[in-house]
N, C-alpha and C. Protein backbone atom coordinates (compact mmCIF):
# COMPACT_ATOMS: atom_id res chain seq x y z
N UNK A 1 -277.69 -2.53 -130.43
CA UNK A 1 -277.92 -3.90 -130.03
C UNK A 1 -278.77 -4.58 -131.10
N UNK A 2 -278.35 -5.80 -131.37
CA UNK A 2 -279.11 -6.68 -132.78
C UNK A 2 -280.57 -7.13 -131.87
N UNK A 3 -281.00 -7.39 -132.87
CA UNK A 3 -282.49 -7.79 -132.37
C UNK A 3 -281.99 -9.42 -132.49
N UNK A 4 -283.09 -10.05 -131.84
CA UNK A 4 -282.99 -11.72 -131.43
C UNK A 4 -284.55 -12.36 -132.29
N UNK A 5 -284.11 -13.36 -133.62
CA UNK A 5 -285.70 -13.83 -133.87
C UNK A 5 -286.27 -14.42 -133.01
N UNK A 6 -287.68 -14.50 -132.61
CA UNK A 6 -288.01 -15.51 -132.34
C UNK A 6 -287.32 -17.26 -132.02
N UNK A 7 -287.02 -17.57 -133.53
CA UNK A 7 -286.88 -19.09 -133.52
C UNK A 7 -285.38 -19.27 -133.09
N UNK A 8 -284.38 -17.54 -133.19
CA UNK A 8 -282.98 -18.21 -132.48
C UNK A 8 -283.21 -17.79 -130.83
N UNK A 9 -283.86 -17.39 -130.55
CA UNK A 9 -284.49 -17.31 -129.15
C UNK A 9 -284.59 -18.47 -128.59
N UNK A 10 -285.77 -19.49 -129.32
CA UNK A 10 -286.39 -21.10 -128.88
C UNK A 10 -284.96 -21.60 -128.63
N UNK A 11 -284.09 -21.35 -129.94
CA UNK A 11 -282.75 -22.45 -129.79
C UNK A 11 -282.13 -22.35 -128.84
N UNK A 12 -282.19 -21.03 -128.72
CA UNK A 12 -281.25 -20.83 -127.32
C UNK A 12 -281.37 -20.82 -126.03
N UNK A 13 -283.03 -21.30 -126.06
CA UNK A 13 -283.17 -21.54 -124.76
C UNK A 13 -283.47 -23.15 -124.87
N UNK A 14 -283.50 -23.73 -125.74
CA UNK A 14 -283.67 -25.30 -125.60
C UNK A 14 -281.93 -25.79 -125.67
N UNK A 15 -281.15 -24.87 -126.29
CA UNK A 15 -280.12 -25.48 -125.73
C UNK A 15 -279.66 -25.19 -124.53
N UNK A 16 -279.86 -24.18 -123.85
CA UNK A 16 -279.65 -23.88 -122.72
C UNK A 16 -280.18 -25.28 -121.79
N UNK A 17 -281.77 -25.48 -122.32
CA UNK A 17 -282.17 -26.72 -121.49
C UNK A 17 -281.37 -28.08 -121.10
N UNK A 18 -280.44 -27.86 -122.65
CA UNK A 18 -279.92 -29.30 -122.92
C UNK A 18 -278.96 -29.40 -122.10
N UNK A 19 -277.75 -28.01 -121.81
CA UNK A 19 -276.90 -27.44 -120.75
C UNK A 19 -277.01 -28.15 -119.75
N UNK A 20 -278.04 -27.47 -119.18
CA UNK A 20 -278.58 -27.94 -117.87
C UNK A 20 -278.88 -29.18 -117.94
N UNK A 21 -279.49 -30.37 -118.51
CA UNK A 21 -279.49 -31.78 -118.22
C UNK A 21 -277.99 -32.44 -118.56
N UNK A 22 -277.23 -31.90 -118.86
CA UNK A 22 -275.73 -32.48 -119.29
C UNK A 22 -274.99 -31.97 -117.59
N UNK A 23 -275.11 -31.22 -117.43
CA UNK A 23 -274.67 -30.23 -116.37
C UNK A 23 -275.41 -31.29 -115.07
N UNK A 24 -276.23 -31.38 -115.01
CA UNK A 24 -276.75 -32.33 -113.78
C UNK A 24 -276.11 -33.40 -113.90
N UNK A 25 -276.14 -33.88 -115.21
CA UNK A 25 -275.48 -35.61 -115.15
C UNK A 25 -274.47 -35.94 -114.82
N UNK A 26 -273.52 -34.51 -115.20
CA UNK A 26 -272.09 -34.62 -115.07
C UNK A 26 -272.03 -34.54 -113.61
N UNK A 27 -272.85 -34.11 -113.28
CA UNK A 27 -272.43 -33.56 -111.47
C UNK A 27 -272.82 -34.60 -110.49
N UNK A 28 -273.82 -35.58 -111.26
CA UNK A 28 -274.17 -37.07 -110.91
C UNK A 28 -273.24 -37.57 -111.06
N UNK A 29 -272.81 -38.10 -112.28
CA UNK A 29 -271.07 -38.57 -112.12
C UNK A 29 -269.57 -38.56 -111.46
N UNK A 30 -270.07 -36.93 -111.19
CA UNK A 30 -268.92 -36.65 -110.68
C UNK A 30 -269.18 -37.30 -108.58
N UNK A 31 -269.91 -36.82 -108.62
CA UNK A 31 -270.48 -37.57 -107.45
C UNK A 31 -270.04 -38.82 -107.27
N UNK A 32 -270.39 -39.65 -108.13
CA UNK A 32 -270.39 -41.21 -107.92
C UNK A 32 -268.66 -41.58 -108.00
N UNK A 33 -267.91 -40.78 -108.57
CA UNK A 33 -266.44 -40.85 -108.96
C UNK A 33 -265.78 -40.08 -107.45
N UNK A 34 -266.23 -39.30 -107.09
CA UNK A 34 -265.84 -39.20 -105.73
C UNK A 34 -266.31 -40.00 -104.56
N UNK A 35 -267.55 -40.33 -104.67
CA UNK A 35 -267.56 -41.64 -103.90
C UNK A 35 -266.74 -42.52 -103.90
N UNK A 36 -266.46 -42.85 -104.95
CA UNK A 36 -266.05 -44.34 -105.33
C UNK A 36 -264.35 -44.23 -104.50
N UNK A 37 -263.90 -42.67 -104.96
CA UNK A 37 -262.68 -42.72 -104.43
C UNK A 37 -262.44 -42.60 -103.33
N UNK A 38 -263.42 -41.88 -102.37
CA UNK A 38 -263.53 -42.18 -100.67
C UNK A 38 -263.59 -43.19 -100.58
N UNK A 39 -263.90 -43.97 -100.97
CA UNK A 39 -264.34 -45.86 -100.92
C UNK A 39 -263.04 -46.20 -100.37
N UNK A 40 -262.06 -45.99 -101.70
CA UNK A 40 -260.82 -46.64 -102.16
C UNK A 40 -260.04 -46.16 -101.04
N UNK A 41 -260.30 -44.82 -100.48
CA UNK A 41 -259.45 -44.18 -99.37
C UNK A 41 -259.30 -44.60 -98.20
N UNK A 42 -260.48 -44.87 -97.77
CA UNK A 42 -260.87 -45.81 -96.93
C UNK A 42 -260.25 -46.82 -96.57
N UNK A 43 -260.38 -47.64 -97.18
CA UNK A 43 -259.71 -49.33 -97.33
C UNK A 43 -258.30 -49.40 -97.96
N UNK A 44 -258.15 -47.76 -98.32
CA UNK A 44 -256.42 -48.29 -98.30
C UNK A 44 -255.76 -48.61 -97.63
N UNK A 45 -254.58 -49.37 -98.16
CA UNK A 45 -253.67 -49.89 -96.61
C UNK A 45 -252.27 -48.72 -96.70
N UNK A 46 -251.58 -48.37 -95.61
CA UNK A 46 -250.55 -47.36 -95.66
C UNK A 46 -249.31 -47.96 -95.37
N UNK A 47 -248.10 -47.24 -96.34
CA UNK A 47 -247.15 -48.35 -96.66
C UNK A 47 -246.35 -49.45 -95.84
N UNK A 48 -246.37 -48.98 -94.76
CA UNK A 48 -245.69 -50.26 -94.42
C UNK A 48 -246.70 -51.70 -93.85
N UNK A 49 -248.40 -51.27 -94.21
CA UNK A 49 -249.32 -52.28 -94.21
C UNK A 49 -249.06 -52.98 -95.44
N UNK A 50 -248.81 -52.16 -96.07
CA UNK A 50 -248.31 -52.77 -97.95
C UNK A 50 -247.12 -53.50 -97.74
N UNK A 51 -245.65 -53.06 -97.17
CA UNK A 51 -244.62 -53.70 -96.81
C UNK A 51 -244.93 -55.22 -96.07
N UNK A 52 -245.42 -54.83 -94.99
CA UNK A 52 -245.56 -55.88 -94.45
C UNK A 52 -246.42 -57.15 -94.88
N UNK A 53 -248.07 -56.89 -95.71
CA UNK A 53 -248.30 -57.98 -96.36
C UNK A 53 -247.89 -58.42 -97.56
N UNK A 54 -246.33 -57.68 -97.93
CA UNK A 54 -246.02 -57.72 -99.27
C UNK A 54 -244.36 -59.08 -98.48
N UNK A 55 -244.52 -58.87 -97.52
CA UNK A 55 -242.97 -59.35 -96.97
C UNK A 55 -242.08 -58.27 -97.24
N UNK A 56 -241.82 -57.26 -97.53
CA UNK A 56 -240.88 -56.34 -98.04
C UNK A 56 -240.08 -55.87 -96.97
N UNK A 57 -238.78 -55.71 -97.01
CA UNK A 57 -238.20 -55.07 -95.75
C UNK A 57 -238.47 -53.80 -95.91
N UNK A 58 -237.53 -52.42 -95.15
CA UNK A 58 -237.60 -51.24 -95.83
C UNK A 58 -236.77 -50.61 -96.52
N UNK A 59 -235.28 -51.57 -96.68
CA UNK A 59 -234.53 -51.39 -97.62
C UNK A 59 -234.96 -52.07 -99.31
N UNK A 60 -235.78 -53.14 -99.07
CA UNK A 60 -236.03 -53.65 -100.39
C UNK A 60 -237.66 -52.63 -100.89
N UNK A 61 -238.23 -52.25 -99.72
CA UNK A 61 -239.63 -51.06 -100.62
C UNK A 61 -238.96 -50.01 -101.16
N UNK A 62 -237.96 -49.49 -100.49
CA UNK A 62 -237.01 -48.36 -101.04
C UNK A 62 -236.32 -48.52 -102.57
N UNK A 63 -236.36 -49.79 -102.71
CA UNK A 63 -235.24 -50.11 -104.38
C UNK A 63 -236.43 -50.74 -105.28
């Protein structure tokens, strides 16, 4: 087994640090992007709410 210096030790644990604050943010984001799409889920309308405020029959949503 290789030995580890010191200073690639520090690196590798300050990048590790950096990991981990990228790693939280992303998981903040990802959060807010699944919110957003429950949002959208929510307040969707289902198709023949779409048909109908579209005027569409169901031969003309079909073509």
């Amino acid at each position: 087994m290789s030995s580890v210096s010191k200073h690639d030790y520090t690196a590798l644990i300050n990048e590790i640090n950096e990991l981990k604050k990228e790693n939280a943010y992303l998981k903040k984001e990802l959060m807010k992007q699944k919110s957003y799409i429950t949002e959208l889920e929510d307040v969707s309308l289902s198709l023949a709410e779409r048909q109908l405020l579209l005027g569409k029959s169901d031969k003309e949503a079909i073509n």
